[in-house]
N, C-alpha and C. Protein backbone atom coordinates (compact mmCIF):
# COMPACT_ATOMS: atom_id res chain seq x y z
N UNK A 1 0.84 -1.18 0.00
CA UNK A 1 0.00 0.00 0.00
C UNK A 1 0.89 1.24 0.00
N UNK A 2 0.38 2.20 -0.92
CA UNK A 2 1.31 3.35 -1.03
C UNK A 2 0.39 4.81 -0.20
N UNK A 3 1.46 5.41 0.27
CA UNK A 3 0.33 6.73 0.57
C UNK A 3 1.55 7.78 0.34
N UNK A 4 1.03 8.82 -0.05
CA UNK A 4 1.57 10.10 -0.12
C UNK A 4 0.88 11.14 -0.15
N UNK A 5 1.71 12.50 -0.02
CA UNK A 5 1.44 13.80 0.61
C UNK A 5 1.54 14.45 -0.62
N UNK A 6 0.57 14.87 -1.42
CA UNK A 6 0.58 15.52 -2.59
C UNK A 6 1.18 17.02 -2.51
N UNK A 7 1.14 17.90 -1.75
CA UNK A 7 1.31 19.36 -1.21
C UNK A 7 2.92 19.21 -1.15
N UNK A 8 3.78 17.93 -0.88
CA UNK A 8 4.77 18.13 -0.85
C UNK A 8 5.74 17.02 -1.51
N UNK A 9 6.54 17.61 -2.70
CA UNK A 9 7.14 16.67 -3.77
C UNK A 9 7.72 15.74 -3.44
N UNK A 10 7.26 14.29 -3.71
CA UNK A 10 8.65 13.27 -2.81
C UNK A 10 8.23 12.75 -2.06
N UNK A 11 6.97 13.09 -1.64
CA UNK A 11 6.65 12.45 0.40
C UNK A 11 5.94 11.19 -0.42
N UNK A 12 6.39 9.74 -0.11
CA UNK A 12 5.46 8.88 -0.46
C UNK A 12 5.95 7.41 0.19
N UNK A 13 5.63 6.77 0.52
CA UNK A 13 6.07 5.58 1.25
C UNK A 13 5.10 4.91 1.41
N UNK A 14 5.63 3.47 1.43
CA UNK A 14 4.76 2.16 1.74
C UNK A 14 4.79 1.44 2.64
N UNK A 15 4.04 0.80 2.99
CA UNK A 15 3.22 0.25 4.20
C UNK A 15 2.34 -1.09 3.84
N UNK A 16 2.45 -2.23 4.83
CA UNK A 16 2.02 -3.33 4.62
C UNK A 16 0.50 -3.44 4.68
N UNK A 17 0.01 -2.03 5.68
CA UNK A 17 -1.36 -1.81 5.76
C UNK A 17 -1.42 -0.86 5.47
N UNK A 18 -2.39 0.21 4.70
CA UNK A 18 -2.97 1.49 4.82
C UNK A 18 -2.61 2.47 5.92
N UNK A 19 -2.81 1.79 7.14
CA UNK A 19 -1.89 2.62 8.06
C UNK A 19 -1.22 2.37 8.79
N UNK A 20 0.02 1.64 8.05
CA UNK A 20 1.16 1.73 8.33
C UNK A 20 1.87 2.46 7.30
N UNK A 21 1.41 2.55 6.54
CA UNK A 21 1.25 3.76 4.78
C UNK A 21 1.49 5.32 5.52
N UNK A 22 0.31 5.03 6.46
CA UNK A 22 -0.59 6.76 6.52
C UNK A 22 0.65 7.02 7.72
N UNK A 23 0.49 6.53 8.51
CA UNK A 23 1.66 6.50 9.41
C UNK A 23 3.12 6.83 8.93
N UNK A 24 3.81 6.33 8.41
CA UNK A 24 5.13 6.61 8.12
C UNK A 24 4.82 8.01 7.43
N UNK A 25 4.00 7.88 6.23
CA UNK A 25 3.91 9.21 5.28
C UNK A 25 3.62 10.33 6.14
N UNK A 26 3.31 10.12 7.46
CA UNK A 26 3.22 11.27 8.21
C UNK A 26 4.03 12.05 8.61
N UNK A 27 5.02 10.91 9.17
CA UNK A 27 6.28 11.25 10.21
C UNK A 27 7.35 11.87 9.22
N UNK A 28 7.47 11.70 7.54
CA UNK A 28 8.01 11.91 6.82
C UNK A 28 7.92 13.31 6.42
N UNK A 29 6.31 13.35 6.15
CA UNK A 29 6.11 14.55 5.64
C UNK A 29 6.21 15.87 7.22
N UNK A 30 6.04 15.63 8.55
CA UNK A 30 6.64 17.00 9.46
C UNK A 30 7.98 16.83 9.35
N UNK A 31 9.28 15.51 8.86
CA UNK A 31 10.47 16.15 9.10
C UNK A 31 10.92 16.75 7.67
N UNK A 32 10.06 16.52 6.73
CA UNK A 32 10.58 17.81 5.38
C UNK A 32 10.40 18.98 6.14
N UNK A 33 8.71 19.18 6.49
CA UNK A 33 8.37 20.73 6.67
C UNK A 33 9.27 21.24 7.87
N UNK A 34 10.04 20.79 8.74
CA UNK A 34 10.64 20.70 10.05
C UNK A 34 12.34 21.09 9.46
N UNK A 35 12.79 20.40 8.69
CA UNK A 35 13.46 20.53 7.39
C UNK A 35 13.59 22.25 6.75
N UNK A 36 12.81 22.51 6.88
CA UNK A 36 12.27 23.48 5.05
C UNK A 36 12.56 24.52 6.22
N UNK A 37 11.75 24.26 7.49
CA UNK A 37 12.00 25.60 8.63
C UNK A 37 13.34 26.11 8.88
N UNK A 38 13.85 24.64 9.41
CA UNK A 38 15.24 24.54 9.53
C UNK A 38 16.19 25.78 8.80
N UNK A 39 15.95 25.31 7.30
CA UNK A 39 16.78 25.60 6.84
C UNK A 39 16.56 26.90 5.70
N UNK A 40 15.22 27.80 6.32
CA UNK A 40 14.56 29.09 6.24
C UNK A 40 14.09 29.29 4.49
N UNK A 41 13.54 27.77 4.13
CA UNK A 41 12.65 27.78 2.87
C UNK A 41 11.25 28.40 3.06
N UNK A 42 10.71 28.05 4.85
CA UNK A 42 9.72 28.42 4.46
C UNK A 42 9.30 29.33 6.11
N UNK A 43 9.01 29.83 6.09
CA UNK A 43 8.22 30.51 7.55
C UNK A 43 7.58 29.98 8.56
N UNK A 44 7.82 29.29 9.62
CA UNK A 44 6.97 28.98 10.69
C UNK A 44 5.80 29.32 10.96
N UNK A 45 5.53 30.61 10.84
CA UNK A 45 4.25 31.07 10.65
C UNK A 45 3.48 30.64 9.53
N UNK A 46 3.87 30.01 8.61
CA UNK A 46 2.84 30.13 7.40
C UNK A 46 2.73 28.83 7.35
N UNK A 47 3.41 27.78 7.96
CA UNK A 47 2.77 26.02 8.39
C UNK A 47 1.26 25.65 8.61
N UNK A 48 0.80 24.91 8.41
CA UNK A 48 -0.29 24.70 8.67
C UNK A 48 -0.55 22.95 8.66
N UNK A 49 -0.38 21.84 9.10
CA UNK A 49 -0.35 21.00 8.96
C UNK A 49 -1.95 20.07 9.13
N UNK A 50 -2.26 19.26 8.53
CA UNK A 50 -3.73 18.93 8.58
C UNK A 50 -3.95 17.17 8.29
N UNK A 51 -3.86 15.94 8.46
CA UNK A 51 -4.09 15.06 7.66
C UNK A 51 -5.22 14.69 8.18
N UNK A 52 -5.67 14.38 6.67
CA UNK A 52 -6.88 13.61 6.67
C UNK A 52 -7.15 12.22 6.68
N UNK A 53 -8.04 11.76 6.93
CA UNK A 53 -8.15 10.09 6.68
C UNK A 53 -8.48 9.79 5.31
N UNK A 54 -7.99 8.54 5.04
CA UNK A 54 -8.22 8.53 3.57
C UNK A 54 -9.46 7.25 3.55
């Protein structure tokens, strides 16, 4: 099972279940944006993080 984070290029990983999919693709996709802060791509203020269930 594949899941990925469309909003951010690259985030995609697999999982033996759906959520173990949704799960990893999670933890992946806050250390880009955690990442991007880091390293002043993007503004702390302008984060907004949200997942949905699929």
């Amino acid at each position: 099972m594949a899941c990925r984070v469309s909003e951010l290029s690259g985030v995609m990983l697999y999982g033996q279940t759906p959520e173990e999919a949704r799960t990893k693709v999670q933890a992946l996709a806050l250390r880009v944006i955690a990442e991007r802060i880091e390293s002043g791509e993007t503004q702390p203020e302008l984060v907004s993080v949200m997942f949905n269930a699929a």
